[in-house]
Protein backbone atom coordinates (compact mmCIF):
# COMPACT_ATOMS: atom_id res chain seq x y z
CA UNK A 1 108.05 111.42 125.05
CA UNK A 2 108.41 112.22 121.03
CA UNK A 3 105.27 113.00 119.94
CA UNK A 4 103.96 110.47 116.67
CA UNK A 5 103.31 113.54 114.36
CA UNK A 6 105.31 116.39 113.38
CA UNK A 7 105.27 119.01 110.55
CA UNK A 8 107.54 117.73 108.55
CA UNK A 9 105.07 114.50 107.87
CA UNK A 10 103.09 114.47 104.51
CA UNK A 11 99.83 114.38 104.80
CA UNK A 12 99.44 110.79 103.14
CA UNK A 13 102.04 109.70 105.84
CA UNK A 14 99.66 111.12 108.27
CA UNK A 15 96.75 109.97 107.45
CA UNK A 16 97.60 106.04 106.27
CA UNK A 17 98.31 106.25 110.39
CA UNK A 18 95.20 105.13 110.99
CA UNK A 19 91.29 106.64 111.10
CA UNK A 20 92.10 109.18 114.08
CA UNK A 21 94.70 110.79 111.88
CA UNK A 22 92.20 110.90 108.69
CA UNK A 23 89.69 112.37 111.30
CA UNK A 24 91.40 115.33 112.07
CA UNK A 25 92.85 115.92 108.21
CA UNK A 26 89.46 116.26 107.37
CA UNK A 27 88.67 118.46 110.21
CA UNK A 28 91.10 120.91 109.79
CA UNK A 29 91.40 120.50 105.41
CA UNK A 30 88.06 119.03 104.21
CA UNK A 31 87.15 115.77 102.75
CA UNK A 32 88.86 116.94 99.60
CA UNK A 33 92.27 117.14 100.85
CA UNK A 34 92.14 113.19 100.28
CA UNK A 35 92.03 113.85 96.49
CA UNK A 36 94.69 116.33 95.41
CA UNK A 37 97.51 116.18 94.06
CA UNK A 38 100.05 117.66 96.83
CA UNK A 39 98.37 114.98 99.37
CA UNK A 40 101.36 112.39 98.53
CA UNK A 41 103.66 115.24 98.77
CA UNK A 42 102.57 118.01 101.11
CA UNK A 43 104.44 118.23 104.32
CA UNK A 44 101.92 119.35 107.26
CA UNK A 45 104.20 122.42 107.84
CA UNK A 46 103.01 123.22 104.35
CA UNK A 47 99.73 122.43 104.21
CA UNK A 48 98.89 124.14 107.51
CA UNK A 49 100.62 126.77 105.97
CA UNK A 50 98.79 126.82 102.65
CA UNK A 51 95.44 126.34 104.40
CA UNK A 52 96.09 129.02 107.36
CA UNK A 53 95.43 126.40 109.47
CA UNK A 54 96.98 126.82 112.99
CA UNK A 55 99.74 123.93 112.89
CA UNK A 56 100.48 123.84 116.53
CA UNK A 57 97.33 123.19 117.04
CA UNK A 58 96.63 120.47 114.06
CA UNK A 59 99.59 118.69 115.49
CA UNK A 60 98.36 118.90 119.08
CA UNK A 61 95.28 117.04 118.02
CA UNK A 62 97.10 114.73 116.08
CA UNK A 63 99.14 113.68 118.65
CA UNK A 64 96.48 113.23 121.51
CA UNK A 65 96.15 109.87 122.89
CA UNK A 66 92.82 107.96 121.34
């Protein structure tokens, strides 16, 4: 099975997914991630990246079944 999210998503990809996906962006960037300017841009890769947030384990989250 593919999983639904993978790092090379944006982050305004991810989170227009639905309000799981917005759940865990805010977990893992902070409400404010919603607001900047990379958001339309920003790959997760990236943003994990940028954030030193663990992106294995973002994307594991992401992609557990609701």
């Amino acid at each position: 099975m593919t999983d639904k999210f993978h790092e090379h998503m944006t982050l305004s990809e991810t989170a227009k997914t639905g309000p799981q996906a917005r759940k865990v962006i805010e977990k893992f960037f902070g409400k404010d991630c919603f607001t900047c300017p990379g958001f339309a841009a920003e790959p997760l890769f990236l943003g994990a990246r940028m954030h030193a947030v663990n992106l294995d384990q973002l994307l594991a989250e992401l992609n557990e079944p609701e």
